[in-house]
C-alpha atoms as a PDB file:
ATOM      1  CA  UNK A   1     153.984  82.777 142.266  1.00  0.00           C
ATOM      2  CA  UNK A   2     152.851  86.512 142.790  1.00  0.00           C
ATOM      3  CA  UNK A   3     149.548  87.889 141.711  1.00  0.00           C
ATOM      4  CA  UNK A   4     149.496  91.458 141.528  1.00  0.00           C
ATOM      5  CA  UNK A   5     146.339  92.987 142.140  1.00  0.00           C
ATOM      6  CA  UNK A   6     145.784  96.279 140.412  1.00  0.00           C
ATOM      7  CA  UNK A   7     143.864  99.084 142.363  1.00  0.00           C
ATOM      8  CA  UNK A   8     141.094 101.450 141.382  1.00  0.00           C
ATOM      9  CA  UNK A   9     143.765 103.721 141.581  1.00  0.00           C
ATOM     10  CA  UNK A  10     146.077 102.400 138.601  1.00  0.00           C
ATOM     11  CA  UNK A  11     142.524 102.836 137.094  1.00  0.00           C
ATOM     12  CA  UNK A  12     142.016 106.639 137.711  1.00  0.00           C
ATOM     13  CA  UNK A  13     144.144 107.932 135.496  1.00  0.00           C
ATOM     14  CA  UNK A  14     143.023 106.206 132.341  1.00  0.00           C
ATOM     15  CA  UNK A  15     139.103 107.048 133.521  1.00  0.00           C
ATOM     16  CA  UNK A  16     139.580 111.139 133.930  1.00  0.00           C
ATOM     17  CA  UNK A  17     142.071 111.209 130.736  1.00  0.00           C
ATOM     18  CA  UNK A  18     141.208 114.719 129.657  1.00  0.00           C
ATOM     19  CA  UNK A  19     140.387 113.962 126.089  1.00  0.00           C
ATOM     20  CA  UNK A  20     138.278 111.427 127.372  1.00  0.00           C
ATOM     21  CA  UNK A  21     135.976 114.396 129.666  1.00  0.00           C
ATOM     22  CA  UNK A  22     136.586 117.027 126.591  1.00  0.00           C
ATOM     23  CA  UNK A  23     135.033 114.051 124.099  1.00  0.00           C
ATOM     24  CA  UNK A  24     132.129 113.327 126.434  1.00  0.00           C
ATOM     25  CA  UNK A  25     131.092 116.818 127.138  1.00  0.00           C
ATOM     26  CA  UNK A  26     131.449 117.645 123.588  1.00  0.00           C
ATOM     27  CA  UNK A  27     128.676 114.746 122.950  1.00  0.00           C
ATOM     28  CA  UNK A  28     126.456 115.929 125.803  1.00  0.00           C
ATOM     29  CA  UNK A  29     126.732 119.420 124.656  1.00  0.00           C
ATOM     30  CA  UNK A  30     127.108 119.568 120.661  1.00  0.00           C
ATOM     31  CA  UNK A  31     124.295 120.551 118.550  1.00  0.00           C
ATOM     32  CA  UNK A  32     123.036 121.914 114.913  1.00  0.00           C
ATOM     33  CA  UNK A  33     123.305 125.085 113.961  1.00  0.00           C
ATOM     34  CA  UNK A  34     119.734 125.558 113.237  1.00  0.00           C
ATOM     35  CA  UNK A  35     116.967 127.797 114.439  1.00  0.00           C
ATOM     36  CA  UNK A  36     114.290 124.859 114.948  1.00  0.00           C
ATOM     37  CA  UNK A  37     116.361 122.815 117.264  1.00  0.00           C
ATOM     38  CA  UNK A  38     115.886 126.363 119.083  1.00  0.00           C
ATOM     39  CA  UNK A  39     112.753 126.646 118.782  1.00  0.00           C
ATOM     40  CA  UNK A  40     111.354 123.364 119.865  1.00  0.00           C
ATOM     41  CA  UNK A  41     113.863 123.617 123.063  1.00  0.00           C
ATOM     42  CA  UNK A  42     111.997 126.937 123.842  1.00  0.00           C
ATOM     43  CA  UNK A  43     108.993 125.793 123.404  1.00  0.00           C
ATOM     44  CA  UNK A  44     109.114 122.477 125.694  1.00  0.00           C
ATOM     45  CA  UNK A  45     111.722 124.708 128.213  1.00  0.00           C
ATOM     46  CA  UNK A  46     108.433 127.199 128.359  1.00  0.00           C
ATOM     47  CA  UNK A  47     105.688 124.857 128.314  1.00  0.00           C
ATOM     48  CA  UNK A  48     107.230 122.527 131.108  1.00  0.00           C
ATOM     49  CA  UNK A  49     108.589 125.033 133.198  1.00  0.00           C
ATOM     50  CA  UNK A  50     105.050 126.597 135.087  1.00  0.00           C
ATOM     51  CA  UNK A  51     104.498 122.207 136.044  1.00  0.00           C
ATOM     52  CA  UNK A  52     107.929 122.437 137.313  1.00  0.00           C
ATOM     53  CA  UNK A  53     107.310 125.636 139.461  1.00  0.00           C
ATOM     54  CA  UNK A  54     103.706 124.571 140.700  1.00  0.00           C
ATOM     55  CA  UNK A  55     105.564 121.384 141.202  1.00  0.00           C
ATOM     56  CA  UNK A  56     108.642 123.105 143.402  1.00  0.00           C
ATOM     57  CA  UNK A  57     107.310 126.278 144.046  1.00  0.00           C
ATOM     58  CA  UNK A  58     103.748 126.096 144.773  1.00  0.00           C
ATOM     59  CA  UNK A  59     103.373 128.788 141.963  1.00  0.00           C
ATOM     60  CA  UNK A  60     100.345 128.568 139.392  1.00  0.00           C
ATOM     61  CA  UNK A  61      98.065 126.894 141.982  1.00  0.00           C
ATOM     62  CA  UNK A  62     100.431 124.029 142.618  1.00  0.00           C
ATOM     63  CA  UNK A  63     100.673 122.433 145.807  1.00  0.00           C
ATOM     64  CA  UNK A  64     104.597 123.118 146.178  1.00  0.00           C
ATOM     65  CA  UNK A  65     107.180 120.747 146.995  1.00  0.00           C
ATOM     66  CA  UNK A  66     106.223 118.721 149.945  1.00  0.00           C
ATOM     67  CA  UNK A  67     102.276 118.482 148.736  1.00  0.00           C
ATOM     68  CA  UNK A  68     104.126 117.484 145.476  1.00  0.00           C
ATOM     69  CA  UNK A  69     105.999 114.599 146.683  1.00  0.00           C
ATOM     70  CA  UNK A  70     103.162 113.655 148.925  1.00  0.00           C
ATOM     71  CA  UNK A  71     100.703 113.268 146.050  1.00  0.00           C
ATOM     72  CA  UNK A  72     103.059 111.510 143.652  1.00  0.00           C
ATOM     73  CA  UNK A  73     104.014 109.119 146.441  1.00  0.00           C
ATOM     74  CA  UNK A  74     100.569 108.395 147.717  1.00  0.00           C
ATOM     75  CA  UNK A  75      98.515 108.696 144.771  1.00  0.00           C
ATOM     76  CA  UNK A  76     100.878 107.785 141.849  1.00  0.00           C
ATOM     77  CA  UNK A  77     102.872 105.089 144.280  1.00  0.00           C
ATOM     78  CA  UNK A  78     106.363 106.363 143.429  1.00  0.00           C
ATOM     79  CA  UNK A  79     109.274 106.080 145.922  1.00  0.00           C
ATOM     80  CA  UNK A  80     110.507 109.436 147.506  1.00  0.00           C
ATOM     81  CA  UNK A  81     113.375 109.658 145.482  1.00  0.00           C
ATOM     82  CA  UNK A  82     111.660 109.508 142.004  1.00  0.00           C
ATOM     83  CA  UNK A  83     109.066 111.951 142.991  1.00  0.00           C
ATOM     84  CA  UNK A  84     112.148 114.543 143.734  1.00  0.00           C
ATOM     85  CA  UNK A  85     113.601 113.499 140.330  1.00  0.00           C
ATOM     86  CA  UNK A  86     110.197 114.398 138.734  1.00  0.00           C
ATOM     87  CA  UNK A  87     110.100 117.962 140.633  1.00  0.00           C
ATOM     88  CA  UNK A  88     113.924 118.615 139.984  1.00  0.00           C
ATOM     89  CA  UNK A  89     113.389 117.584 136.524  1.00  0.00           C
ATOM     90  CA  UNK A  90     110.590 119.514 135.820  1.00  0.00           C
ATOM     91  CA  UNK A  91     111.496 122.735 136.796  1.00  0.00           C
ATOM     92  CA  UNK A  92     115.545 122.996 136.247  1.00  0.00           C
ATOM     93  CA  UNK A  93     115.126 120.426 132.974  1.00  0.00           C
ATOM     94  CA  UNK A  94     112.817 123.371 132.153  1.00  0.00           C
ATOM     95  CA  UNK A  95     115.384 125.944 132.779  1.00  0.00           C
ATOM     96  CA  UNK A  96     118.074 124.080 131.421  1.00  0.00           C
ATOM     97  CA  UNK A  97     115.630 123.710 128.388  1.00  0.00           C
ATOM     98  CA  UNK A  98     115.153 127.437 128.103  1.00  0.00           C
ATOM     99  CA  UNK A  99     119.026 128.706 128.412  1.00  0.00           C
ATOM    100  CA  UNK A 100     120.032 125.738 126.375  1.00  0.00           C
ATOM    101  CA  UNK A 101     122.855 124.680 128.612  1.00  0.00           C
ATOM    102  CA  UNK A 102     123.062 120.793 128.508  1.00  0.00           C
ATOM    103  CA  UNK A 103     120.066 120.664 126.546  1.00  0.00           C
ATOM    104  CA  UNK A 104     120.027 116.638 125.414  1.00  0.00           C
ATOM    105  CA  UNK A 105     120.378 115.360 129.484  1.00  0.00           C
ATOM    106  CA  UNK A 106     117.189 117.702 129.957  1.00  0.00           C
ATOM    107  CA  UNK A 107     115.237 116.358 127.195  1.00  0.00           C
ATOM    108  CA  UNK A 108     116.383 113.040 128.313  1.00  0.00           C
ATOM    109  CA  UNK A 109     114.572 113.769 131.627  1.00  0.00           C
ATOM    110  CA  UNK A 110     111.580 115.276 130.460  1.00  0.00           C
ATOM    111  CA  UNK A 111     110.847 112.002 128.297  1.00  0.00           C
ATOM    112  CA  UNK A 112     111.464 109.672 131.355  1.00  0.00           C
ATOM    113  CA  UNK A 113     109.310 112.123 133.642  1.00  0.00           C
ATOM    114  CA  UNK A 114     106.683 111.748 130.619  1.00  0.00           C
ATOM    115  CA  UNK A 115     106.744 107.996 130.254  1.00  0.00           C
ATOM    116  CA  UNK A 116     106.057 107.640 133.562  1.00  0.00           C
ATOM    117  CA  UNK A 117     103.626 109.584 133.829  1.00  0.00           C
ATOM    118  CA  UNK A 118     101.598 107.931 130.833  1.00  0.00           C
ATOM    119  CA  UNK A 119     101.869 104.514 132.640  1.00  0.00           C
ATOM    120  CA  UNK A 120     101.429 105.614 135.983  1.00  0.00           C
ATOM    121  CA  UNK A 121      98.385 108.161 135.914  1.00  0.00           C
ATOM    122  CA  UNK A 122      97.366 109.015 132.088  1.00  0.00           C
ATOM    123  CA  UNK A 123      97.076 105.699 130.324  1.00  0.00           C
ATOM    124  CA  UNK A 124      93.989 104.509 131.628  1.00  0.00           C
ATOM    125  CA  UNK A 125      91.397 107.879 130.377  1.00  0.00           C
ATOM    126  CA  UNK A 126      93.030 107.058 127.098  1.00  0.00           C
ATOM    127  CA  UNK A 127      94.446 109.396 124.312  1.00  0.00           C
ATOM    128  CA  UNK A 128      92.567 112.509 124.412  1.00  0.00           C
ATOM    129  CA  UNK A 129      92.991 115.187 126.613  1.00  0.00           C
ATOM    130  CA  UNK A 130      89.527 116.214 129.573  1.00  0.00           C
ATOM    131  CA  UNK A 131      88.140 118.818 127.065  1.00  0.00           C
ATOM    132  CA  UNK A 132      85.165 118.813 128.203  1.00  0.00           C
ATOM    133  CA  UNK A 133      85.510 117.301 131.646  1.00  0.00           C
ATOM    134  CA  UNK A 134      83.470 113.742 130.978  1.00  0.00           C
ATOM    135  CA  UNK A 135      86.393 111.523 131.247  1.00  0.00           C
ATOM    136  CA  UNK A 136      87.551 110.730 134.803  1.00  0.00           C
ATOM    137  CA  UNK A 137      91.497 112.565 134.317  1.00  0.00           C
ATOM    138  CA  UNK A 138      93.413 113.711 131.125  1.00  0.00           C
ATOM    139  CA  UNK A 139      94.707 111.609 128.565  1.00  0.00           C
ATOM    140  CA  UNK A 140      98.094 111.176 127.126  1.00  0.00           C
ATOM    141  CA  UNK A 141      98.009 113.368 124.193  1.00  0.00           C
ATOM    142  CA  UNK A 142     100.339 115.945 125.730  1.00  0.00           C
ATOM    143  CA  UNK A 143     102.632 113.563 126.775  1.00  0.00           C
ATOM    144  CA  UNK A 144     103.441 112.327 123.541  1.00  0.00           C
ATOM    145  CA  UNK A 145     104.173 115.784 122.184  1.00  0.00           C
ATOM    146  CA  UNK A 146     106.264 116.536 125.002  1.00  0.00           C
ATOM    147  CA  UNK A 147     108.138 113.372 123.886  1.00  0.00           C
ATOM    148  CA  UNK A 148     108.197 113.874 120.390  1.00  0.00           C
ATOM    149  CA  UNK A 149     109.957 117.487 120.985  1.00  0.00           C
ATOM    150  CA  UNK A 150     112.152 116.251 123.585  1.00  0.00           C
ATOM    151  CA  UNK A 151     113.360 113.604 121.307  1.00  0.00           C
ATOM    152  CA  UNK A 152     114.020 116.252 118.672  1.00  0.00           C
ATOM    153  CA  UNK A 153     116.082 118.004 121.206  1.00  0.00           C
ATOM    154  CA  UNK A 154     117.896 114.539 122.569  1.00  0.00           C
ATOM    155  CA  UNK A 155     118.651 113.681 118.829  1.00  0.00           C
ATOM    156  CA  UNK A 156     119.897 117.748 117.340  1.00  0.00           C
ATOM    157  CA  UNK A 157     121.029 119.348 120.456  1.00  0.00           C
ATOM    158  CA  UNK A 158     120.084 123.180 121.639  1.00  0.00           C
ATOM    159  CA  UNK A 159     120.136 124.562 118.168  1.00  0.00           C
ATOM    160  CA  UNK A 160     121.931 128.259 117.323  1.00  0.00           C
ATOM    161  CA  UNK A 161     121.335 130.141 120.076  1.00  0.00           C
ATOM    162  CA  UNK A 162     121.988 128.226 122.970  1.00  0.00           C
ATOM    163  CA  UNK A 163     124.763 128.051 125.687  1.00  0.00           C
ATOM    164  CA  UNK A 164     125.454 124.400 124.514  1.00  0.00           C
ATOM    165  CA  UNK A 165     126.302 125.910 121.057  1.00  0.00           C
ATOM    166  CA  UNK A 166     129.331 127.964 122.691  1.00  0.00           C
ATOM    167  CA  UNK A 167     130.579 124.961 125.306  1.00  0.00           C
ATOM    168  CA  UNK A 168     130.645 122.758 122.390  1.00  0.00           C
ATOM    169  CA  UNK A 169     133.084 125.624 119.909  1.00  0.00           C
ATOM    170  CA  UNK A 170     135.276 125.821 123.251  1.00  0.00           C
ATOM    171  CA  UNK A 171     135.420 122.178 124.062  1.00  0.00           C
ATOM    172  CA  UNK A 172     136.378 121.174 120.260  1.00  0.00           C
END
């Protein structure tokens, strides 16, 4: 009796079916029409981006990439390769954020970069923000708007004027 054994190759074909990459870019990159799904990707793109570049860049009186990744890894105990997630993410989620190009993985990012940073750094000086400087660090508040908009984005896409808006009329 023969067995035949079928090869990741007899798989290939059925796994890069081009309907199958036009369907999934279509749900990565379709969106609503509407001007707030805009606005809320601007405003997270814009507010994220300047951490992203003191993050990557050393710009705004960050400590630029290899300070970065020192800090998160020493003081916030992530791995290397997390801490370059959070830096990448950060800065070209922000960009991707602002030119609306593949808008929902972005959000997607800045949510998990925001979780993690309420659990690792922000959860114990509770909700509010250092104000007035008594608490010993910041709170979590502007985490969980970060998350709230990014899940807006996740869930409606780039809105009107976005680059994700035209990929998604030429992929249909």
């Amino acid at each position: 009796m023969t067995t035949r054994i079928q090869t990741a190759d007899a798989f290939a074909p059925a796994l890069v079916h081009p309907s199958r990459v036009s369907r999934a870019i279509h749900a990565l990159v379709a969106t609503h029409g509407g001007i707030a799904s805009t606005v809320l990707r601007l405003t997270l793109g814009l507010v994220m981006l300047p951490h992203g570049a003191q993050k990557l860049l050393g710009w705004f009186g960050g400590q630029g990439f290899s300070g970065t990744v020192a800090g998160l890894t020493q003081h916030a105990g992530l791995p290397v390769p997390i801490a370059v997630l959070v830096i990448l993410i950060e800065f070209f989620g922000s960009l991707a954020l602002i030119l609306g190009v593949f808008s929902r993985a972005a959000a997607l990012g800045v949510i998990a970069v925001m979780v993690g940073a309420i659990v690792k750094v922000h959860l114990p000086n509770g909700f509010f923000m250092n104000w007035s400087g008594a608490q010993a660090g910041e709170g979590f508040e502007y985490h969980l708007l970060a998350i709230g908009i990014a899940l807006a984005v996740a869930v409606a896409g780039s809105g009107r004027f976005s680059i994700d808006r035209a990929l998604s009329r030429r992929v249909r």
